[in-house]
PDB file of N, CA and C in Angstrom:
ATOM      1  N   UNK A   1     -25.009  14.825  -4.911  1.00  0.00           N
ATOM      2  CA  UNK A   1     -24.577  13.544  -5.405  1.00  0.00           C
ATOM      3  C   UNK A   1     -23.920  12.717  -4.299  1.00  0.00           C
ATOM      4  N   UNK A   2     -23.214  13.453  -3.162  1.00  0.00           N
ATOM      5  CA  UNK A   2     -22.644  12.581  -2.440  1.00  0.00           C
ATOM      6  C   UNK A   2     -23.762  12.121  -1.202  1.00  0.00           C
ATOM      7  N   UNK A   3     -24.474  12.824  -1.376  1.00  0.00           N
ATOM      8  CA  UNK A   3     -25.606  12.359   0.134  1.00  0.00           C
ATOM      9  C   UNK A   3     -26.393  11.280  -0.786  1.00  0.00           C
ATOM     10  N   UNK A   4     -26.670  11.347  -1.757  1.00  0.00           N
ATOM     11  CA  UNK A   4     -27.426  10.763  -2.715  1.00  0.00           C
ATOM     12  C   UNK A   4     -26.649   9.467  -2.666  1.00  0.00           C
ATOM     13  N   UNK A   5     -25.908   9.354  -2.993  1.00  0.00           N
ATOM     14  CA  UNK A   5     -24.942   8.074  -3.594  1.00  0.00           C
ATOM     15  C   UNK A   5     -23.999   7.273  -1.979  1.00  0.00           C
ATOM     16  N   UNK A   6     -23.954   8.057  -1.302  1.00  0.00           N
ATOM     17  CA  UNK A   6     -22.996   7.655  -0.177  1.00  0.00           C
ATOM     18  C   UNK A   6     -21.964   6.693  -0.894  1.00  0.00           C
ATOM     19  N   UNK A   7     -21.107   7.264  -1.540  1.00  0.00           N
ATOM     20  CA  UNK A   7     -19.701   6.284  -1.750  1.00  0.00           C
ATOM     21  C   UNK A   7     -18.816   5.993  -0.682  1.00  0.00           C
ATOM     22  N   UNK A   8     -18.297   4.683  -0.671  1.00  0.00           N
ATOM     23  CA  UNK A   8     -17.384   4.647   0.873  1.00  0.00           C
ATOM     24  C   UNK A   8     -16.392   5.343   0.617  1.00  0.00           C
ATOM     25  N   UNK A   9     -15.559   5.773  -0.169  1.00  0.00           N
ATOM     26  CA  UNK A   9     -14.156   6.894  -0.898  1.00  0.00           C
ATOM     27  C   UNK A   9     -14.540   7.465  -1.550  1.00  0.00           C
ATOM     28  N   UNK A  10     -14.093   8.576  -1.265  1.00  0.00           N
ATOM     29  CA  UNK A  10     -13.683   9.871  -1.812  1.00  0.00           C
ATOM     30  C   UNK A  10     -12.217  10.090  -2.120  1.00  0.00           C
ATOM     31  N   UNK A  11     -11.592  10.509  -3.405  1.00  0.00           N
ATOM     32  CA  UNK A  11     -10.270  10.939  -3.478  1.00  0.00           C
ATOM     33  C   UNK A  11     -10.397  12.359  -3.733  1.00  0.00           C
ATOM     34  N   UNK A  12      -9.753  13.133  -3.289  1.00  0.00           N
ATOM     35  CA  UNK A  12      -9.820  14.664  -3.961  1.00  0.00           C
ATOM     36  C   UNK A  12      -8.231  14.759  -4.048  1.00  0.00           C
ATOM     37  N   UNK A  13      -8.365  15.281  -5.417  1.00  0.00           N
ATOM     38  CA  UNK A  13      -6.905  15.371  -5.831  1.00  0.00           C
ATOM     39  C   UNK A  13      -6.421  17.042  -6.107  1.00  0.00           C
ATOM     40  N   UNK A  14      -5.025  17.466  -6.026  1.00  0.00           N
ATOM     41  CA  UNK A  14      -5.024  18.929  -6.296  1.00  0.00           C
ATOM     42  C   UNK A  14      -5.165  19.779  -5.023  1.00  0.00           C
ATOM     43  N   UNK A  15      -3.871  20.212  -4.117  1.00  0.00           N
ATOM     44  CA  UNK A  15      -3.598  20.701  -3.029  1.00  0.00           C
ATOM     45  C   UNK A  15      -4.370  22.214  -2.960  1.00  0.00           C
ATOM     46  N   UNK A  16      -3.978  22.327  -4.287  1.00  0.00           N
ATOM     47  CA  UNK A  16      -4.847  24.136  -4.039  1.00  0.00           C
ATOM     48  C   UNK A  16      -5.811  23.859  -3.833  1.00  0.00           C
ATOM     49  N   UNK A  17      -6.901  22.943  -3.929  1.00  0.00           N
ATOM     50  CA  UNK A  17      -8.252  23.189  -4.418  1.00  0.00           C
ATOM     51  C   UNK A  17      -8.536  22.277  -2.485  1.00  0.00           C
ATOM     52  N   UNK A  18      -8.183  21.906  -1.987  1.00  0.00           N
ATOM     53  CA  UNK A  18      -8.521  21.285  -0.381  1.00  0.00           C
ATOM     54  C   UNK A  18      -9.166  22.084   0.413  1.00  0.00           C
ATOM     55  N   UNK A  19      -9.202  23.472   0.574  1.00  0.00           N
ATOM     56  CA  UNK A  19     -10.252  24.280   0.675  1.00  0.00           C
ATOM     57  C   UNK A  19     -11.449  23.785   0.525  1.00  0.00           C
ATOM     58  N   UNK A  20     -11.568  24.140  -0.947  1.00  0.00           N
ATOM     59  CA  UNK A  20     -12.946  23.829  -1.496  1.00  0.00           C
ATOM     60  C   UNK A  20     -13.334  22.415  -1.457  1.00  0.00           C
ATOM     61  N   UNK A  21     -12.684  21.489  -1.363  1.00  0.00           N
ATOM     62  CA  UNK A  21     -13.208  19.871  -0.865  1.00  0.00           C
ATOM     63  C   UNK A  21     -13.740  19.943   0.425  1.00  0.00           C
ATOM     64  N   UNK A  22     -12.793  20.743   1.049  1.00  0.00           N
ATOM     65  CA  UNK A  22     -13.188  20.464   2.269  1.00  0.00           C
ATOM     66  C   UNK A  22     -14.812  20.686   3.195  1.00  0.00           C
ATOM     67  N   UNK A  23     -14.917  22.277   1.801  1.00  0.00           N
ATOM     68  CA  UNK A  23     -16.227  22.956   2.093  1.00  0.00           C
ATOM     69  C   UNK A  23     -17.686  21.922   1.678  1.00  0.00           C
ATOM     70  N   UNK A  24     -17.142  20.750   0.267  1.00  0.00           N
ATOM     71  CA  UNK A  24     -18.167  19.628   0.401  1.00  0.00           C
ATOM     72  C   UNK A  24     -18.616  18.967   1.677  1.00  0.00           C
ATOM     73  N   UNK A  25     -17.600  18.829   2.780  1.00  0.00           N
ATOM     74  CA  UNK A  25     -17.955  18.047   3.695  1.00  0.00           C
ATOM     75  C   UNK A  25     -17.967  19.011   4.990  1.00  0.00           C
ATOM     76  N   UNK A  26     -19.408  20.030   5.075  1.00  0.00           N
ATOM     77  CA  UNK A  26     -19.266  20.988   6.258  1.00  0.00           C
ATOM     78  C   UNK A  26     -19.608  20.520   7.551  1.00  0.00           C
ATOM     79  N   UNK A  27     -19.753  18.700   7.527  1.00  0.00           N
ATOM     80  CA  UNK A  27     -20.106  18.099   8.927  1.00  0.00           C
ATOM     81  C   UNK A  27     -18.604  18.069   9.411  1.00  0.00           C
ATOM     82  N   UNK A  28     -17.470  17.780   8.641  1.00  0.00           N
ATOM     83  CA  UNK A  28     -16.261  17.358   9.404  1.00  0.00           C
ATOM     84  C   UNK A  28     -15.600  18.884   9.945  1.00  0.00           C
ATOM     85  N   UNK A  29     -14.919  18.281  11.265  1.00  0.00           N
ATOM     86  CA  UNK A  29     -14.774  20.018  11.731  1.00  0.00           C
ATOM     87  C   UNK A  29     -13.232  19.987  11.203  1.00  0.00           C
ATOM     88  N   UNK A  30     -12.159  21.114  11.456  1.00  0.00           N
ATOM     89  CA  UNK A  30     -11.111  21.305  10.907  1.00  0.00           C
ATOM     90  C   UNK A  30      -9.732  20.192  11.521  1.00  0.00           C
ATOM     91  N   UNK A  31     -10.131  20.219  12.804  1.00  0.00           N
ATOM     92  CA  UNK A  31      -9.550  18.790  13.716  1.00  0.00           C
ATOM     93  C   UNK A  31      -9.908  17.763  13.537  1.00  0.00           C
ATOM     94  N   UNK A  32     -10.364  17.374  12.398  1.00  0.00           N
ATOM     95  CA  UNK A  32     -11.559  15.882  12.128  1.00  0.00           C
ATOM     96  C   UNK A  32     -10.365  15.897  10.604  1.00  0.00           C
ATOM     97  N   UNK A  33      -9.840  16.692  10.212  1.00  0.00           N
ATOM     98  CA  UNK A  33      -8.783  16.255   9.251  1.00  0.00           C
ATOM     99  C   UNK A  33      -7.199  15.802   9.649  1.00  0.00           C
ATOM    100  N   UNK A  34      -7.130  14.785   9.082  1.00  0.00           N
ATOM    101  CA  UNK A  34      -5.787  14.172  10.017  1.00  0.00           C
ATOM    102  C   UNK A  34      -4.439  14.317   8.914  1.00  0.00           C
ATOM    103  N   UNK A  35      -3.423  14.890   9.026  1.00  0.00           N
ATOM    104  CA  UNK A  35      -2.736  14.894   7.829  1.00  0.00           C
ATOM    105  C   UNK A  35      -1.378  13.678   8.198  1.00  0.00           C
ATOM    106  N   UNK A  36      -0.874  13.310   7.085  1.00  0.00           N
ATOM    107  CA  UNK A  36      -0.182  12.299   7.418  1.00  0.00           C
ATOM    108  C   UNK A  36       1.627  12.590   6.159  1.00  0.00           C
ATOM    109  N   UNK A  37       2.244  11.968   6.390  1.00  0.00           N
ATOM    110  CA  UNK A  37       3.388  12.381   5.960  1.00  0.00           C
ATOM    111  C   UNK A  37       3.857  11.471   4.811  1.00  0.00           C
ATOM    112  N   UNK A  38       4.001  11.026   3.510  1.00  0.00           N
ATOM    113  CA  UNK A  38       4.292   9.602   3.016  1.00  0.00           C
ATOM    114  C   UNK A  38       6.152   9.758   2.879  1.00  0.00           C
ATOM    115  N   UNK A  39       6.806   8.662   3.252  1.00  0.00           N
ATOM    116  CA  UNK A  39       8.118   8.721   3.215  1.00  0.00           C
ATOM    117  C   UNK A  39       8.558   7.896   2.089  1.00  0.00           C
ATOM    118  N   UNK A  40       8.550   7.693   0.793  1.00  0.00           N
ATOM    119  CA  UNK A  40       9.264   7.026   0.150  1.00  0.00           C
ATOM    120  C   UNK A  40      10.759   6.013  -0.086  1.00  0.00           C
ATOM    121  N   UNK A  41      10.717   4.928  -0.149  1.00  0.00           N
ATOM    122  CA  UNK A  41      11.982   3.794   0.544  1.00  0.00           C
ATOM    123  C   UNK A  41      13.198   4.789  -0.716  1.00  0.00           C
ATOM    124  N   UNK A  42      12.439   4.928  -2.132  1.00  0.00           N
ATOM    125  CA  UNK A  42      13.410   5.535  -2.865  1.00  0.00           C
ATOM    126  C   UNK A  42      14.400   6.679  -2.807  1.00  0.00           C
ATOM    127  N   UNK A  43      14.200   7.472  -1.756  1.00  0.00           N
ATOM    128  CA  UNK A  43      14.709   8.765  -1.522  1.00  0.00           C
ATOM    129  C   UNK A  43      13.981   9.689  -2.190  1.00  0.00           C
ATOM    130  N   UNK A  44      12.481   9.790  -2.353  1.00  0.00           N
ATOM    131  CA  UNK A  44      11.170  10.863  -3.156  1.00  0.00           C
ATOM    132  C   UNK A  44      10.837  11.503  -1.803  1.00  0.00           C
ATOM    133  N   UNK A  45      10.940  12.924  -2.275  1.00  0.00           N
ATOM    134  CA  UNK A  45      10.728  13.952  -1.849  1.00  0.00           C
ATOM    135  C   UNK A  45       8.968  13.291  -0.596  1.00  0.00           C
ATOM    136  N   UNK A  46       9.001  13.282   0.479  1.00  0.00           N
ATOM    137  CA  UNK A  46       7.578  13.177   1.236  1.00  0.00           C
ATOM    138  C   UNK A  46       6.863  14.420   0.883  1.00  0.00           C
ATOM    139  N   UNK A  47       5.628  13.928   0.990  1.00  0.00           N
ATOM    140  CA  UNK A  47       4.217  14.702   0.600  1.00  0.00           C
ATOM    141  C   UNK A  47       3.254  14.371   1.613  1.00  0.00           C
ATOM    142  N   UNK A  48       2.392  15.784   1.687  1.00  0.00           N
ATOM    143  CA  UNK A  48       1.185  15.326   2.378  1.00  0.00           C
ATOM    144  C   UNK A  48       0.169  14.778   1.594  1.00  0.00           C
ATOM    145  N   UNK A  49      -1.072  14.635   2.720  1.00  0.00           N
ATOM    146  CA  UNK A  49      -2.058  14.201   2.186  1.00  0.00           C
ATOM    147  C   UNK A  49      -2.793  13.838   3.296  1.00  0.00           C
ATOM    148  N   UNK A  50      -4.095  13.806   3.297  1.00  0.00           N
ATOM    149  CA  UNK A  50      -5.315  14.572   4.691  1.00  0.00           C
ATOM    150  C   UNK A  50      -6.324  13.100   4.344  1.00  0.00           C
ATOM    151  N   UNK A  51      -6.827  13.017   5.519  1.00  0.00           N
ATOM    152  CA  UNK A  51      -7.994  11.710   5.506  1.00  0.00           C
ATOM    153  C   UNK A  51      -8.670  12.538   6.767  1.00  0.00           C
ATOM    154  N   UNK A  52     -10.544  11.963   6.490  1.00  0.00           N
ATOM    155  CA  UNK A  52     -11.280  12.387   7.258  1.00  0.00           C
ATOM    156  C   UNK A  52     -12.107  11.969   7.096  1.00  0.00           C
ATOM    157  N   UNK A  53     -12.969  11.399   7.950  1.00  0.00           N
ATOM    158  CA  UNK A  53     -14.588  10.821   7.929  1.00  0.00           C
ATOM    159  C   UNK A  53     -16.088  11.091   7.887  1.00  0.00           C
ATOM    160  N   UNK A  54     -16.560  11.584   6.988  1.00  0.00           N
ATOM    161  CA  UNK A  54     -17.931  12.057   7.099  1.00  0.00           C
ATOM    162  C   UNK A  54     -18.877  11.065   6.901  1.00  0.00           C
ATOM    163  N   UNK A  55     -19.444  10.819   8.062  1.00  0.00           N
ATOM    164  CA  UNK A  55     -19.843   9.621   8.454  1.00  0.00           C
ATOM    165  C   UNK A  55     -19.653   8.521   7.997  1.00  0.00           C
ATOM    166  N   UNK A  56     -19.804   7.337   7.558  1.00  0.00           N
ATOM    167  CA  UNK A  56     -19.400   6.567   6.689  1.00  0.00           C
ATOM    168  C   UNK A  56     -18.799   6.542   5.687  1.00  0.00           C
ATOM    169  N   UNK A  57     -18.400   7.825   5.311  1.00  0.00           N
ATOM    170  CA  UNK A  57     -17.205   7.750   4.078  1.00  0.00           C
ATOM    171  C   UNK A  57     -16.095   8.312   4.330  1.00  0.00           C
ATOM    172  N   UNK A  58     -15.206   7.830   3.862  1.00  0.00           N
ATOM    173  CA  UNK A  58     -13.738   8.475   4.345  1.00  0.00           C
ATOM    174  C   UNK A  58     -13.131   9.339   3.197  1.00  0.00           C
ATOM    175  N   UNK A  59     -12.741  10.416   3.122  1.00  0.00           N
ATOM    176  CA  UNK A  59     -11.925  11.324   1.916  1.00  0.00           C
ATOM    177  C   UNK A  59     -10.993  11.916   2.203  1.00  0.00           C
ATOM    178  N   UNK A  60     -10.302  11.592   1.020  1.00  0.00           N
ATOM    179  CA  UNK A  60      -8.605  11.446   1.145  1.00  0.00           C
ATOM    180  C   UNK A  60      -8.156  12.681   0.348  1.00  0.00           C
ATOM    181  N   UNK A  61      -7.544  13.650   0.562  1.00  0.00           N
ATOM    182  CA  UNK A  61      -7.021  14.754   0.019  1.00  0.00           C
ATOM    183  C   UNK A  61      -5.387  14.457  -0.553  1.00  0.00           C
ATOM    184  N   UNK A  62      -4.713  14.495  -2.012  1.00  0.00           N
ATOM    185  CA  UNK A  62      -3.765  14.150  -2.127  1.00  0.00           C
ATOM    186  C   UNK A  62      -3.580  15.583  -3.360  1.00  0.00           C
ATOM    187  N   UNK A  63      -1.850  15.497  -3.433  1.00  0.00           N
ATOM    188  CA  UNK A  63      -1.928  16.116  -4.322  1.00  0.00           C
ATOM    189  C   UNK A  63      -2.281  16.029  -6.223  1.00  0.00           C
ATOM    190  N   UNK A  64      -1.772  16.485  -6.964  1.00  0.00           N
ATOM    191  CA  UNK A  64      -2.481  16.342  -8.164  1.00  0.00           C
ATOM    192  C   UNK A  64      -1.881  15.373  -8.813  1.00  0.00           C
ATOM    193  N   UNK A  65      -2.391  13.911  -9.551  1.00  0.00           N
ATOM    194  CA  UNK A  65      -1.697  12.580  -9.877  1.00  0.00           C
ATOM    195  C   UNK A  65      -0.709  13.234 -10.874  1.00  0.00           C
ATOM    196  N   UNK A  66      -1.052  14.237 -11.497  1.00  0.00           N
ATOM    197  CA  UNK A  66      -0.044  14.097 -12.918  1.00  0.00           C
ATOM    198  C   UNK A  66       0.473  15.956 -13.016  1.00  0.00           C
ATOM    199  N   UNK A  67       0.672  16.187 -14.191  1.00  0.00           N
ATOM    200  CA  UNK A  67       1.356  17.556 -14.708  1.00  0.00           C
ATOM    201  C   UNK A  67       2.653  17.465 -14.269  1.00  0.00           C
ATOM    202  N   UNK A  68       2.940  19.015 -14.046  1.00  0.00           N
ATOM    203  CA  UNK A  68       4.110  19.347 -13.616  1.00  0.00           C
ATOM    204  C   UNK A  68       4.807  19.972 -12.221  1.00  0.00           C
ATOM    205  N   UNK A  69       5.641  20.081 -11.756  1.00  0.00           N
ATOM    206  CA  UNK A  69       5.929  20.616 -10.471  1.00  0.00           C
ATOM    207  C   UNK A  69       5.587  19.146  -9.606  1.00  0.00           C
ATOM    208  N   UNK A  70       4.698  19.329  -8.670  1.00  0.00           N
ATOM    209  CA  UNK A  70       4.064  18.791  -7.094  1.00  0.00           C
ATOM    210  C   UNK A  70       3.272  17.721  -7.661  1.00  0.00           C
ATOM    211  N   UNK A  71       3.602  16.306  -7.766  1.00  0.00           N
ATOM    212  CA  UNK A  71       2.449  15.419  -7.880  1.00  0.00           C
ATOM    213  C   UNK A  71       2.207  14.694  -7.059  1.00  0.00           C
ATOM    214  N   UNK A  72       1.534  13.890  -7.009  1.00  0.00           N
ATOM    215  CA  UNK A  72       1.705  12.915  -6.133  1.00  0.00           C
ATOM    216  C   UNK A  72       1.732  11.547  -7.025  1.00  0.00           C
ATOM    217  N   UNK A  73       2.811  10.783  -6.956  1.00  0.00           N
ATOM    218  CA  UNK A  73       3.089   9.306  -7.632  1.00  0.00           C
ATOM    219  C   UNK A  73       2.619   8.511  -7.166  1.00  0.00           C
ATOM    220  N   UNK A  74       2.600   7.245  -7.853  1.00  0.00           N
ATOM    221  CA  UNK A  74       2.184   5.934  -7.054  1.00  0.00           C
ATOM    222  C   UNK A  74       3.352   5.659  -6.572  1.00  0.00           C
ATOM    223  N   UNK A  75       4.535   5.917  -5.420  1.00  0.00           N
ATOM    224  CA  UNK A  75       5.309   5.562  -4.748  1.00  0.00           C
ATOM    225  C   UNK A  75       4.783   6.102  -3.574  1.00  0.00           C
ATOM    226  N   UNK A  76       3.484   7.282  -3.578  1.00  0.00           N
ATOM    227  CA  UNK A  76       3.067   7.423  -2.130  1.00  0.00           C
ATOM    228  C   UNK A  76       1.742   6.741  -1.767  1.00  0.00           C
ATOM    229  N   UNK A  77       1.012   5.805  -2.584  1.00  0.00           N
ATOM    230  CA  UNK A  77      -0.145   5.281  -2.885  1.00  0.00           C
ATOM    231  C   UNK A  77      -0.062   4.243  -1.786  1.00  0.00           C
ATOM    232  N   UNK A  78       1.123   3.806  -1.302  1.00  0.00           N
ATOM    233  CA  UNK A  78       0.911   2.656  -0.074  1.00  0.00           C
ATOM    234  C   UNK A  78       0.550   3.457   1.453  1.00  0.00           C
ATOM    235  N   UNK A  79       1.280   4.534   1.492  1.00  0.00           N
ATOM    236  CA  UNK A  79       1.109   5.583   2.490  1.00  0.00           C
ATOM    237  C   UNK A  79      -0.401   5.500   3.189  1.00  0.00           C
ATOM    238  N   UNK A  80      -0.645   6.338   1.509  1.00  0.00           N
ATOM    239  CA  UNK A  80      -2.415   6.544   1.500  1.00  0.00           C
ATOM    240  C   UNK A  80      -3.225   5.512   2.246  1.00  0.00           C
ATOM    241  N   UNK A  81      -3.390   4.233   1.482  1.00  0.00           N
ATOM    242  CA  UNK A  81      -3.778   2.876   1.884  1.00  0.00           C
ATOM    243  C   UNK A  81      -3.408   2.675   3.116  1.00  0.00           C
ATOM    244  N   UNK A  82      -2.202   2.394   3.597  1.00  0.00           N
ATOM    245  CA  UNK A  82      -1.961   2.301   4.905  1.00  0.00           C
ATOM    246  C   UNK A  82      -3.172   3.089   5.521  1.00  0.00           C
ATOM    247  N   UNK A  83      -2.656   4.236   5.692  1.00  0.00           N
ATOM    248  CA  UNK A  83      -3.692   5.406   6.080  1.00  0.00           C
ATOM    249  C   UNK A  83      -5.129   5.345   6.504  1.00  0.00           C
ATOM    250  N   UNK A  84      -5.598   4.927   5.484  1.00  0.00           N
ATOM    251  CA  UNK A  84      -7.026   4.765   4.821  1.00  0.00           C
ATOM    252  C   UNK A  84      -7.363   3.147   6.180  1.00  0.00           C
ATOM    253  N   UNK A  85      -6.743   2.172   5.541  1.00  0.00           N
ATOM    254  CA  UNK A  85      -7.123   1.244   6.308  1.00  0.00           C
ATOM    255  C   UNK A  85      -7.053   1.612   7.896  1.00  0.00           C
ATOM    256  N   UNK A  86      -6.197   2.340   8.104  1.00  0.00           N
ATOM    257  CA  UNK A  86      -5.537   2.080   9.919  1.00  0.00           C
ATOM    258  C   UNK A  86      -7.306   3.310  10.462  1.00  0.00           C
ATOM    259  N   UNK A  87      -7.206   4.384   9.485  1.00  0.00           N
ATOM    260  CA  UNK A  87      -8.698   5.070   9.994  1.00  0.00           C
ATOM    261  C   UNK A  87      -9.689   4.490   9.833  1.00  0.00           C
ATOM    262  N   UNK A  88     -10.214   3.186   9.146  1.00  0.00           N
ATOM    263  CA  UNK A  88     -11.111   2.743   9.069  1.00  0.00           C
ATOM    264  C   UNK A  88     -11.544   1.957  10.470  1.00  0.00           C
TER     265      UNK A  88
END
């Protein structure tokens, strides 16, 4: 579906599972993932979250939007973006 469709984004959400995203994209090598830090102005705990380019599409590894424990909020969603744009 993704060679098929070439979407310009990819989000993969859910830290455990970045492994297995990662194994979707076996052109990008392990140094071709860039991880980045988001700092929140509120005093929220920083989180990672990984960007990488397989060829024309860029995919963004974050953690899981919702449940419990480790999420990732929309207070780190500018991070991302930042991110996203500055690798483009």
């Amino acid at each position: 579906m993704i060679r098929l469709h070439r979407p310009e984004y990819i989000f993969c959400y859910g830290s455990g599972d970045w492994p297995e995203f990662k194994e979707l994209f076996p052109s990008v090598p392990i140094a071709g993932w860039r991880e980045y830090q988001t700092a929140p102005d509120n005093g929220g705990r920083p989180q990672a979250f990984q960007v990488a380019h397989d060829g024309d599409i860029t995919v963004v590894l974050t953690l899981h939007y919702g449940g419990r424990g480790r999420r990732f909020s929309r207070q780190h969603l500018p991070f991302v973006l930042k991110a996203v744009r500055n690798a483009a």
